[in-house]
N, C-alpha and C. Protein backbone atom coordinates (compact mmCIF):
# COMPACT_ATOMS: atom_id res chain seq x y z
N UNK A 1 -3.71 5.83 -10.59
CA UNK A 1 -2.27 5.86 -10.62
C UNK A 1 -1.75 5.71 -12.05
N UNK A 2 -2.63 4.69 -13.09
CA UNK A 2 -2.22 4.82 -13.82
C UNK A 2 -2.41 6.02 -14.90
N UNK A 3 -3.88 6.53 -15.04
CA UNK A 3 -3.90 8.17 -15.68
C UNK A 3 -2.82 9.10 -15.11
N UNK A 4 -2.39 9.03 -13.88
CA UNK A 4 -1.33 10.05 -13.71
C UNK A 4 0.24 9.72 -14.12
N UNK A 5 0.69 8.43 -14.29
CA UNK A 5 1.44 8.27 -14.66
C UNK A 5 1.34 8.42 -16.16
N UNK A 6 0.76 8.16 -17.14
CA UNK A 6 0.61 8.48 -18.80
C UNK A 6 0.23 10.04 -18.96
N UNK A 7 0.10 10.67 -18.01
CA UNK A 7 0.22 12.17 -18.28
C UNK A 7 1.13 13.08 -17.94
N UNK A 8 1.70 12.13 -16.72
CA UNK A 8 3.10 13.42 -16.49
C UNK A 8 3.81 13.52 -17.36
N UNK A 9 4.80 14.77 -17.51
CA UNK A 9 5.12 15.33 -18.91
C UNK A 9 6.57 15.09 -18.45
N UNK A 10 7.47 14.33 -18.72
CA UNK A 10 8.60 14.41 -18.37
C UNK A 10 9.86 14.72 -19.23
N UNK A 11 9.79 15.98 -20.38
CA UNK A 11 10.14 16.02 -21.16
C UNK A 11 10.17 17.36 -20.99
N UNK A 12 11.56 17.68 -21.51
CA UNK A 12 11.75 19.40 -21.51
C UNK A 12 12.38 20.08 -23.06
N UNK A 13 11.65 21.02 -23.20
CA UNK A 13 11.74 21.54 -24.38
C UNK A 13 13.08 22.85 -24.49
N UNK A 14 14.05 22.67 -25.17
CA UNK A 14 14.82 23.57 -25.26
C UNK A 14 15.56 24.00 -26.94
N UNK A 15 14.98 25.08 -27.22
CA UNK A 15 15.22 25.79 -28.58
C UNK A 15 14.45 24.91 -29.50
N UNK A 16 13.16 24.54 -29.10
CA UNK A 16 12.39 23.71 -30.02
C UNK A 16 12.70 22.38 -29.72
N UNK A 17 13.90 21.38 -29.09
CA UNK A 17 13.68 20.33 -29.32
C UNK A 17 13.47 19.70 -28.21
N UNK A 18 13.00 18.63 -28.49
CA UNK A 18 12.48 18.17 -26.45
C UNK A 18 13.36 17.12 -26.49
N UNK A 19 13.96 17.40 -25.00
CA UNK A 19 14.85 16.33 -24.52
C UNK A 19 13.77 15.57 -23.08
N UNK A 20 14.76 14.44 -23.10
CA UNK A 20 14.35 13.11 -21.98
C UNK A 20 14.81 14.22 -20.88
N UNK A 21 13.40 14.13 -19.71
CA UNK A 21 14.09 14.91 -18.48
C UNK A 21 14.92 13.59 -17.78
N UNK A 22 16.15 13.78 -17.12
CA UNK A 22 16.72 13.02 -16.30
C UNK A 22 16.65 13.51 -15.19
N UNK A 23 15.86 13.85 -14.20
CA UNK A 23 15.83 14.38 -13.20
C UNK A 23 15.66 13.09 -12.54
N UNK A 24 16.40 13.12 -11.10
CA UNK A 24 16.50 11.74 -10.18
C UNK A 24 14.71 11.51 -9.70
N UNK A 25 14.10 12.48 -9.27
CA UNK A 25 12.87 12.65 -8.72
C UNK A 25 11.53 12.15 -10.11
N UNK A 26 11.88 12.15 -10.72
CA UNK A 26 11.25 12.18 -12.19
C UNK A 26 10.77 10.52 -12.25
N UNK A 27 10.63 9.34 -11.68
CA UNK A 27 10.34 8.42 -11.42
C UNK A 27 10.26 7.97 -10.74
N UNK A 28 9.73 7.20 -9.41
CA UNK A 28 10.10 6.23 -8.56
C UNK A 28 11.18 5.24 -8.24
N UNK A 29 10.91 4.39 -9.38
CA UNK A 29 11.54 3.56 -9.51
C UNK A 29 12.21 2.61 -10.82
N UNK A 30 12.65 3.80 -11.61
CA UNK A 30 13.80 3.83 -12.26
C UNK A 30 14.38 4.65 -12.37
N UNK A 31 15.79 4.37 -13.05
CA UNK A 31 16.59 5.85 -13.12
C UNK A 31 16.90 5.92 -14.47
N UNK A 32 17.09 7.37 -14.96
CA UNK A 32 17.04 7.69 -16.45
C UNK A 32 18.47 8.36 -16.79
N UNK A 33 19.26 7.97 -17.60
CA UNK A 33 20.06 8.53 -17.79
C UNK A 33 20.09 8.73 -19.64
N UNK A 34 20.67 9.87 -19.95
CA UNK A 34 20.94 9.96 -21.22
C UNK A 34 22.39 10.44 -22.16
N UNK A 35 22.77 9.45 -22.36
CA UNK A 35 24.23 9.53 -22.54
C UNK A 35 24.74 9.66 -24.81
N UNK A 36 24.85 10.87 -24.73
CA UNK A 36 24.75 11.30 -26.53
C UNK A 36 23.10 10.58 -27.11
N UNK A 37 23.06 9.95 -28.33
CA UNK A 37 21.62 9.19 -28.38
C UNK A 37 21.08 8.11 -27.72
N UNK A 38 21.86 7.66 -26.50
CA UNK A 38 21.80 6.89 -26.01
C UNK A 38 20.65 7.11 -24.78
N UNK A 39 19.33 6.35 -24.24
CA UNK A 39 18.65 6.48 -23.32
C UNK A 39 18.76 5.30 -22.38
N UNK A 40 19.58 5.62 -21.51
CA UNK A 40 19.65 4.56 -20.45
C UNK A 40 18.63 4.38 -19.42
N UNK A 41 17.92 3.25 -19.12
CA UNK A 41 17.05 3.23 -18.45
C UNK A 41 17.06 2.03 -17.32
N UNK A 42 17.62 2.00 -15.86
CA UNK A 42 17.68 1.11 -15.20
C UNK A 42 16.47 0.98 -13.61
N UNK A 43 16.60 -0.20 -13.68
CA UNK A 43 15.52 -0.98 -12.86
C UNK A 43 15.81 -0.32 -11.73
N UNK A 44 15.79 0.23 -10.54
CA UNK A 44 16.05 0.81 -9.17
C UNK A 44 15.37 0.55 -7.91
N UNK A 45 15.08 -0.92 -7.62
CA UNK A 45 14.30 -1.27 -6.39
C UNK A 45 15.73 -2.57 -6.06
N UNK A 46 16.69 -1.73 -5.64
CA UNK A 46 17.48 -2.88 -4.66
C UNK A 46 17.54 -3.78 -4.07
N UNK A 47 16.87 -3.33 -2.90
CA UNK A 47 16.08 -4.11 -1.70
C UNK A 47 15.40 -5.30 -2.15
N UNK A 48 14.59 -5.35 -3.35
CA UNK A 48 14.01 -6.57 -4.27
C UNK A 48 14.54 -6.72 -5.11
N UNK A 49 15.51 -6.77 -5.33
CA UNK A 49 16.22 -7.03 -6.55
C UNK A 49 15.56 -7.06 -7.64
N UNK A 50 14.83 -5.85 -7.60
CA UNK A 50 14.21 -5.15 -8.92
C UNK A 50 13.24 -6.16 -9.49
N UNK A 51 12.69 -6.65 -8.39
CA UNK A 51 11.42 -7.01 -8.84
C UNK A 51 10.47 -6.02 -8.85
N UNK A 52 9.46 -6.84 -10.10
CA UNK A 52 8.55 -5.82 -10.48
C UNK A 52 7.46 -6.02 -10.07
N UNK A 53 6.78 -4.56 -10.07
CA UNK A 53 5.14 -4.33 -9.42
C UNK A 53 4.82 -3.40 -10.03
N UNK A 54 3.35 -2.85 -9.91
CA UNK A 54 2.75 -2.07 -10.93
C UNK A 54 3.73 -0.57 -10.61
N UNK A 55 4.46 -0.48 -9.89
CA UNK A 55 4.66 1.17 -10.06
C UNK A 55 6.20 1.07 -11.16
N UNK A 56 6.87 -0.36 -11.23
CA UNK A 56 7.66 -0.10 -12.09
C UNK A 56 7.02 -0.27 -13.61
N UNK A 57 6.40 -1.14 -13.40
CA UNK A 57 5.89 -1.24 -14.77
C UNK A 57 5.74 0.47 -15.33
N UNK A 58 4.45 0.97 -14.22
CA UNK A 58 3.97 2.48 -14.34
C UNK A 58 5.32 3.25 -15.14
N UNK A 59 6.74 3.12 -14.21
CA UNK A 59 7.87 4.16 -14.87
C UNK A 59 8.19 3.68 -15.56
N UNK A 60 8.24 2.36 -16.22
CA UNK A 60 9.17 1.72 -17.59
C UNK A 60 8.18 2.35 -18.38
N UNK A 61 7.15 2.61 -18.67
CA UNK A 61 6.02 2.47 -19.19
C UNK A 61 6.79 4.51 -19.67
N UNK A 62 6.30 4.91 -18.77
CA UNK A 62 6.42 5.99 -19.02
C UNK A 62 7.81 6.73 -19.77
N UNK A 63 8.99 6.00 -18.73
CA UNK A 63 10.47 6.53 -19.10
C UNK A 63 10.72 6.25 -20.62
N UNK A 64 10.25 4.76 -21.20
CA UNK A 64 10.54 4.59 -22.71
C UNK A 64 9.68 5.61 -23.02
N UNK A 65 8.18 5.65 -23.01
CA UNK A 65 7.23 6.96 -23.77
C UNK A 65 8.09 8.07 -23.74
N UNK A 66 8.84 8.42 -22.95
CA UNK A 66 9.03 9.73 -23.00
C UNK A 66 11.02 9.66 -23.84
N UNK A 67 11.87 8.81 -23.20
CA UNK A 67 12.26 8.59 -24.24
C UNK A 67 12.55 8.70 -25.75
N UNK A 68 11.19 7.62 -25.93
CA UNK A 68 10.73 7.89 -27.48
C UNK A 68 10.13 9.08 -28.21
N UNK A 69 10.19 9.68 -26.85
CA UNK A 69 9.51 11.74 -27.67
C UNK A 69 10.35 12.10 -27.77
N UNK A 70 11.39 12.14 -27.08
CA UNK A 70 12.81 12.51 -27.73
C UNK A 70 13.55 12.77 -28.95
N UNK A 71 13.60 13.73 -29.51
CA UNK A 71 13.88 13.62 -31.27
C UNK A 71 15.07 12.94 -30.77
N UNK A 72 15.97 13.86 -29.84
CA UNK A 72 17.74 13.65 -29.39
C UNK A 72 18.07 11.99 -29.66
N UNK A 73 16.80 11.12 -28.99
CA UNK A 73 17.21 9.54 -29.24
C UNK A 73 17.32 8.53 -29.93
N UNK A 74 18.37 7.52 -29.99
CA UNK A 74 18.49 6.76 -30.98
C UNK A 74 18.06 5.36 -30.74
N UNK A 75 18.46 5.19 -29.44
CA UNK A 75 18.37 3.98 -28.72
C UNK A 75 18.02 4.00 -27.14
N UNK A 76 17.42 3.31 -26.99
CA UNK A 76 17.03 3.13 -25.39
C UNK A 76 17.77 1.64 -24.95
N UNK A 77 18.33 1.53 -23.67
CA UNK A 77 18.81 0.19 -23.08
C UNK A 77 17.96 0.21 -21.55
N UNK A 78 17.93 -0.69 -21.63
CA UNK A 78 17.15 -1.46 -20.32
C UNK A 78 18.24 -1.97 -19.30
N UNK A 79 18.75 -1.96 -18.24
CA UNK A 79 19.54 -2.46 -17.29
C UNK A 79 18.74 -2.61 -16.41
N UNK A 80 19.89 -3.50 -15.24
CA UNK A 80 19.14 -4.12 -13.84
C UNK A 80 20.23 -3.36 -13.02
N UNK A 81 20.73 -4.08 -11.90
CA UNK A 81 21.87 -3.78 -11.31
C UNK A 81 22.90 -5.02 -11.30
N UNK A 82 23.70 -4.60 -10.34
CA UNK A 82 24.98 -5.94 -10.77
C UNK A 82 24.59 -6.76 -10.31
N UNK A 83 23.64 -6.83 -9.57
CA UNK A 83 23.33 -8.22 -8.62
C UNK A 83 22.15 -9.07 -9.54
N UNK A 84 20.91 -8.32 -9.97
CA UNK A 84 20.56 -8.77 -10.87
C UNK A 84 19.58 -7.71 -11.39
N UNK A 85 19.20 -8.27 -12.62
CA UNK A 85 18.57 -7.35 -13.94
C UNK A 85 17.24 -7.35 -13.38
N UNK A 86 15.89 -8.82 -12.80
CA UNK A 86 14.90 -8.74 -12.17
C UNK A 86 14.52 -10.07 -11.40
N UNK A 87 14.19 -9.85 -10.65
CA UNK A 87 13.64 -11.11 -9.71
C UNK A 87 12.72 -11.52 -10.06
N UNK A 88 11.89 -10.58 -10.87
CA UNK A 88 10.57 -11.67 -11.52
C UNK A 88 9.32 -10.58 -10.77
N UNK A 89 8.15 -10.84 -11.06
CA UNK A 89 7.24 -10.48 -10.02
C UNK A 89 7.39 -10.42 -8.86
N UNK A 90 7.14 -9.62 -7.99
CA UNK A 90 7.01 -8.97 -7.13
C UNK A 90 6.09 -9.82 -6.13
N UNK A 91 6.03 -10.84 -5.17
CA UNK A 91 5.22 -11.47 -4.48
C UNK A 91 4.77 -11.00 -3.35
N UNK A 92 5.47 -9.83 -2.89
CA UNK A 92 4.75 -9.49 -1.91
C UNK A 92 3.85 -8.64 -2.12
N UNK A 93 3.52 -8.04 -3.37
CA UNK A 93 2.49 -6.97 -3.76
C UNK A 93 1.50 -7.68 -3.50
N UNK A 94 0.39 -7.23 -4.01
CA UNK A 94 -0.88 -7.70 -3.52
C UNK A 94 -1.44 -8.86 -3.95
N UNK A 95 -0.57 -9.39 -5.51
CA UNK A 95 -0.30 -10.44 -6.06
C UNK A 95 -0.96 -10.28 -7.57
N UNK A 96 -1.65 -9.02 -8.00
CA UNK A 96 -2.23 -8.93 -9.53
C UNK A 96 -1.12 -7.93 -9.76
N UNK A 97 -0.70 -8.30 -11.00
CA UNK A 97 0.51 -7.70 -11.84
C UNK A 97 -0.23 -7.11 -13.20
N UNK A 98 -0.54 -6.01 -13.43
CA UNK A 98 -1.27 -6.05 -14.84
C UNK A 98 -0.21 -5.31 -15.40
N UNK A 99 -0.21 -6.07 -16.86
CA UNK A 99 0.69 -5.85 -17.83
C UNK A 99 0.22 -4.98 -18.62
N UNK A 100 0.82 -3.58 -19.40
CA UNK A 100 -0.03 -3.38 -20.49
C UNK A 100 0.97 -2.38 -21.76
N UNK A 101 0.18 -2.16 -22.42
CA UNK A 101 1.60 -1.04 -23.61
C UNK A 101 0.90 -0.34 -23.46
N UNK A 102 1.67 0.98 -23.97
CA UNK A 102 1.71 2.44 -24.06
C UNK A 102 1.75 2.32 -25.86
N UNK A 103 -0.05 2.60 -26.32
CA UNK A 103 -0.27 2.74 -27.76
C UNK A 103 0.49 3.70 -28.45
N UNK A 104 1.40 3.43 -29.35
CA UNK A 104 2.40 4.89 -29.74
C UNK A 104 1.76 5.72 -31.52
């Protein structure tokens, strides 16, 4: 899960320059928005109040990487929702959380 997530290409190339794809389908569980240099990037598991488990990690992981290929970007922001930003780990997962970076 995780080789397929560090290889999908979520980045579209137009007249040479590659932009952040924002497509809704384009993550699980975050949503990408890109507003002038701005890369908005919010948490999207409601139901848990955006607690985290390996598949968000997987799209944060990826949405900043791709993001950051972005010539277009200046800045990336991180949001939650109004209720809250994260609940913390995820306890009902299986209970191993592995953390890791994306070497740039």
């Amino acid at each position: 899960m995780i080789r397929k997530a560090l290889t999908r290409n979520f980045l579209t190339v137009i007249n040479g320059v590659r932009l952040l794809n924002v497509d809704a389908a384009a993550y699980e569980t975050v949503l990408v928005e890109k507003r002038e240099k701005v890369a908005l990037i919010q948490l999207n598991r409601p139901k848990a109040l955006n607690s985290i488990n390996l598949q968000v990690i997987e799209d944060l992981n990826a949405a900043v990487k791709d993001a950051n290929s972005d010539s277009d970007i200046g800045a990336i922001v991180l949001t939650g929702s109004k209720k809250a930003f994260a609940a913390g780990a995820d306890i009902k997962d299986d209970g191993t959380i592995i953390f890791f970076l994306i070497p740039t």
